[in-house]
PDB file of N, CA and C in Angstrom:
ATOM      1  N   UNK A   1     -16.773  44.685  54.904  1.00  0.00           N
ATOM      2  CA  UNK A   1     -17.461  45.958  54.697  1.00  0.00           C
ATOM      3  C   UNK A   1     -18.024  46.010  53.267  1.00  0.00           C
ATOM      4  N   UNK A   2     -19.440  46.176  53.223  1.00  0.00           N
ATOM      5  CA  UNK A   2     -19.826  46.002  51.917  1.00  0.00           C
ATOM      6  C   UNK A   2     -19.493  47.641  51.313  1.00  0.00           C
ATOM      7  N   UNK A   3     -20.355  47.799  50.135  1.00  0.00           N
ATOM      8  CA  UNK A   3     -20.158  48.607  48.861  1.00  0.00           C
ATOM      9  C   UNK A   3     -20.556  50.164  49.327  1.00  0.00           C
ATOM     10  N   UNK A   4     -21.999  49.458  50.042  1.00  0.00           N
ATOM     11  CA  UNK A   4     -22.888  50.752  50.691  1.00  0.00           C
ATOM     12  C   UNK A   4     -22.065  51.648  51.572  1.00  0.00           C
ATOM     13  N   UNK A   5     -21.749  50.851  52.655  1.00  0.00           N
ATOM     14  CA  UNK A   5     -21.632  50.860  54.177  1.00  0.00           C
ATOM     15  C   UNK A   5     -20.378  52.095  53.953  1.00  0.00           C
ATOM     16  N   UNK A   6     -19.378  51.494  52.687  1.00  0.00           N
ATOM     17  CA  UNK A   6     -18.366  52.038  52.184  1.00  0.00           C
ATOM     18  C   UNK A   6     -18.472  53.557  51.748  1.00  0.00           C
ATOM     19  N   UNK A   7     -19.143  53.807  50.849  1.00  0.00           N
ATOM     20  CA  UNK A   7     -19.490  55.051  50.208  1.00  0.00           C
ATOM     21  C   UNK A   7     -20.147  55.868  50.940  1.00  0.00           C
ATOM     22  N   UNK A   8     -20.740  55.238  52.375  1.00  0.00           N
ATOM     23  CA  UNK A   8     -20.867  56.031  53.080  1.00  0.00           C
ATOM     24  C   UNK A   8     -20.277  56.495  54.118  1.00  0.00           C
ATOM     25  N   UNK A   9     -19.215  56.383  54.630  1.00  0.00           N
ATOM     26  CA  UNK A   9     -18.377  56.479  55.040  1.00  0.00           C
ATOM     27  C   UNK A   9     -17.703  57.803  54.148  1.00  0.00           C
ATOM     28  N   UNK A  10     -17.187  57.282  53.131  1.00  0.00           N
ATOM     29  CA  UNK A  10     -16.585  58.179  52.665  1.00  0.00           C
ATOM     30  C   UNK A  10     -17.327  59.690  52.282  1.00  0.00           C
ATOM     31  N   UNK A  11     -18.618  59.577  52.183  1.00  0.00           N
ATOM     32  CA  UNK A  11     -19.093  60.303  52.080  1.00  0.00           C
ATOM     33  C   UNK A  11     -19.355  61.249  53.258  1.00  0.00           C
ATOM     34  N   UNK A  12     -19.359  61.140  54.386  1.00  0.00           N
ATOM     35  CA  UNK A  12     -19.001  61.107  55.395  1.00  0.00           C
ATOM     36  C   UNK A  12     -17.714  62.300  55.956  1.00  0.00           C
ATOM     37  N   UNK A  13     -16.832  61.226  55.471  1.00  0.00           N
ATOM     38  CA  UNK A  13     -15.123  61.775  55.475  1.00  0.00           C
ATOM     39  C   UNK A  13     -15.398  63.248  54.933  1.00  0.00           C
ATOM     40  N   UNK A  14     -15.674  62.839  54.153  1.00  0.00           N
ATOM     41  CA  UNK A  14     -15.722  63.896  52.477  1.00  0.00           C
ATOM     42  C   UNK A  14     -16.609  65.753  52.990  1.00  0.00           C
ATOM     43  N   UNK A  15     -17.600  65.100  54.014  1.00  0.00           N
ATOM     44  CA  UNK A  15     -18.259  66.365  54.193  1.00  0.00           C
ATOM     45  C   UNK A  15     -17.474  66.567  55.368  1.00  0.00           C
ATOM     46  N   UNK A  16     -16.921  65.418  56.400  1.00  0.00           N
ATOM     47  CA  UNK A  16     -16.346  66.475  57.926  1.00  0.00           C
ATOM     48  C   UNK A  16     -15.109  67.521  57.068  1.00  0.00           C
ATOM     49  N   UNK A  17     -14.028  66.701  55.602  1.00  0.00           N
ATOM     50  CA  UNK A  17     -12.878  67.300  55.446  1.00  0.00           C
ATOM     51  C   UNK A  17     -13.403  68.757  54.897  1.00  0.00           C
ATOM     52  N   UNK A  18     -14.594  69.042  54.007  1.00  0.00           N
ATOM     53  CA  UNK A  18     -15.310  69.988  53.584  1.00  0.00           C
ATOM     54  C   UNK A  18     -15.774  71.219  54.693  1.00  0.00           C
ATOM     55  N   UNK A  19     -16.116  70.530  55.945  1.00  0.00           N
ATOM     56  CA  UNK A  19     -16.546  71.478  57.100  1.00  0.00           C
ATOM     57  C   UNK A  19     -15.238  72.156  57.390  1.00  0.00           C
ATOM     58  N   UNK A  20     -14.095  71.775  57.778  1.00  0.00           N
ATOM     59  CA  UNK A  20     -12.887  71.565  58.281  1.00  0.00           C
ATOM     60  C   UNK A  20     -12.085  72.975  56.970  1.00  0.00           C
ATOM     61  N   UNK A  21     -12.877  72.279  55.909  1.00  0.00           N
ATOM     62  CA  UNK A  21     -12.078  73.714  54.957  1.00  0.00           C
ATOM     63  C   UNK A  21     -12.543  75.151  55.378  1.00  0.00           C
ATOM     64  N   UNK A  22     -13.546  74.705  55.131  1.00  0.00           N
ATOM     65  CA  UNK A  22     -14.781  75.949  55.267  1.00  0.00           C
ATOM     66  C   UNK A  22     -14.183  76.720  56.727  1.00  0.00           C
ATOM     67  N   UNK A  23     -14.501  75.887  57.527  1.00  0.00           N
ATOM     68  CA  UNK A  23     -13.936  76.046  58.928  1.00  0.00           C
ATOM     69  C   UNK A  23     -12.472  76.929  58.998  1.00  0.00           C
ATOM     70  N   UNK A  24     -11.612  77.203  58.619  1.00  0.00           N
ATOM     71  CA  UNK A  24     -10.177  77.322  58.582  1.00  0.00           C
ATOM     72  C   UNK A  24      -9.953  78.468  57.535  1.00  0.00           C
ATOM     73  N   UNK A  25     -10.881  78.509  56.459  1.00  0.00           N
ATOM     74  CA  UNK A  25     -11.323  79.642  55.549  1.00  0.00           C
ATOM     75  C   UNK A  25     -11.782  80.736  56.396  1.00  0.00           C
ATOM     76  N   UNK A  26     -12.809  80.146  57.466  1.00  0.00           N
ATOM     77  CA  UNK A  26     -13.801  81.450  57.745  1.00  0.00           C
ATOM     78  C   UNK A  26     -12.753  81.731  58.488  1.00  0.00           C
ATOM     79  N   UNK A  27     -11.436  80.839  59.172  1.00  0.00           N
ATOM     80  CA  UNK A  27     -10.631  81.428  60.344  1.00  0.00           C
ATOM     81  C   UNK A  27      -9.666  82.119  59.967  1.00  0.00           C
ATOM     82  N   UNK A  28      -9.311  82.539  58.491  1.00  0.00           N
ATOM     83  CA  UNK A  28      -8.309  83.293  58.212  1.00  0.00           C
ATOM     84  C   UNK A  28      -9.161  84.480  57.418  1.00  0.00           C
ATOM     85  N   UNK A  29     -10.418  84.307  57.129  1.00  0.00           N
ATOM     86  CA  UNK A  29     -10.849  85.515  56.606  1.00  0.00           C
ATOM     87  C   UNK A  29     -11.764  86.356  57.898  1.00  0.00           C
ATOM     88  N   UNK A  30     -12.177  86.071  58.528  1.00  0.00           N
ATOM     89  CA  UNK A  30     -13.005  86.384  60.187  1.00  0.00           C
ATOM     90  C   UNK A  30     -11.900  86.832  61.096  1.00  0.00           C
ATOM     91  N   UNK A  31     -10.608  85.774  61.064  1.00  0.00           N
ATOM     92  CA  UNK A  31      -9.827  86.714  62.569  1.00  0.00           C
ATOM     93  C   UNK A  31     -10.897  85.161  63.467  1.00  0.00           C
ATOM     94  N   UNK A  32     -10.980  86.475  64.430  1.00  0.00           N
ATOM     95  CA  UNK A  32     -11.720  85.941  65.582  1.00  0.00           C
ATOM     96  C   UNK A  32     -13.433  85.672  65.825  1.00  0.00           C
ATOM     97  N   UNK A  33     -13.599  85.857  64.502  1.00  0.00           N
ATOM     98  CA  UNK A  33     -15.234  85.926  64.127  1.00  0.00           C
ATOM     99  C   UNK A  33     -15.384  84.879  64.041  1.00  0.00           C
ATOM    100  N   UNK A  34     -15.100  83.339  64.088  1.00  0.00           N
ATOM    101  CA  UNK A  34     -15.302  82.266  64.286  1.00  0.00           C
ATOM    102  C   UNK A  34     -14.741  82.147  65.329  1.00  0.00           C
ATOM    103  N   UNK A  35     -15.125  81.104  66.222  1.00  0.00           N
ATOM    104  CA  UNK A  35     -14.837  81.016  68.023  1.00  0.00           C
ATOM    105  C   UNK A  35     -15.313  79.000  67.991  1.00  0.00           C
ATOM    106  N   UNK A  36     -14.376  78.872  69.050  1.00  0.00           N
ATOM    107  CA  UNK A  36     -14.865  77.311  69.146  1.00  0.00           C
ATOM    108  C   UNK A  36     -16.097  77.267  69.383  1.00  0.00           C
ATOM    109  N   UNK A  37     -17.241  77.811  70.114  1.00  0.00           N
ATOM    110  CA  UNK A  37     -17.958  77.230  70.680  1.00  0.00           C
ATOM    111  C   UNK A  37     -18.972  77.534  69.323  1.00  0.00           C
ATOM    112  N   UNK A  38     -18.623  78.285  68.479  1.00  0.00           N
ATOM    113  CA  UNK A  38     -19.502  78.116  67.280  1.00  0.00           C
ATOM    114  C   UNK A  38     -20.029  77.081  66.712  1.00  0.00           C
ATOM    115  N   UNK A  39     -18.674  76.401  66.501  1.00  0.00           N
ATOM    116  CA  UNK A  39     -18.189  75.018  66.027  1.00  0.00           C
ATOM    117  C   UNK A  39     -18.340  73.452  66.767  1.00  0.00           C
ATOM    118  N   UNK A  40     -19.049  73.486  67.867  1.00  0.00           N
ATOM    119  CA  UNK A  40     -18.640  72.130  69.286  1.00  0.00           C
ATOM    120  C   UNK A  40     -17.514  71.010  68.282  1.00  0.00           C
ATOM    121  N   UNK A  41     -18.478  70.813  67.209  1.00  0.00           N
ATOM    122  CA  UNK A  41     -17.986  69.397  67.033  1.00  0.00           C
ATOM    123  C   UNK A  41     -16.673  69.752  66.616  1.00  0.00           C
ATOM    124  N   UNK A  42     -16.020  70.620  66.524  1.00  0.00           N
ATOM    125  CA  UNK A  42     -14.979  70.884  65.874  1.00  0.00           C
ATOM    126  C   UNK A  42     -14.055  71.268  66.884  1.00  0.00           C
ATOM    127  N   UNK A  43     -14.354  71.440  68.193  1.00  0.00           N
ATOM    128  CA  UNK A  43     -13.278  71.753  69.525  1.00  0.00           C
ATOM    129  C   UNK A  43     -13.449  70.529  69.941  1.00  0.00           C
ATOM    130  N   UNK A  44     -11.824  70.124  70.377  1.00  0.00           N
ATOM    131  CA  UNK A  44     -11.489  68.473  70.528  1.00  0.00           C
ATOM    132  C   UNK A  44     -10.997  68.718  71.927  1.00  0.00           C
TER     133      UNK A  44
END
C-alpha cells in the first residue's frame, strides 16, 4: 500500500468517524429529530 492510497484512506476514516460524531451529537441534542432514514449510510 503506497503513501497516497494510505492518506486516503485515512482521510476517509477521519470524515466517516467525524459524520458518526456529528451524527450522535445531533442524537442527543434533537431527541428524535434525527431518524435513520435521514442518515441511509449510517443504518446498518
Amino acid at each position: 500500500m503506497d503513501l497516497v492510497e494510505r492518506s486516503e484512506l485515512e482521510e476517509l476514516q477521519s470524515k466517516q468517524v467525524t459524520e458518526l460524531k456529528i451524527f450522535n451529537s445531533g442524537l442527543k441534542i434533537g431527541g428524535t429529530k434525527f431518524k435513520k432514514q435521514d442518515m441511509p449510510h449510517l443504518a446498518h
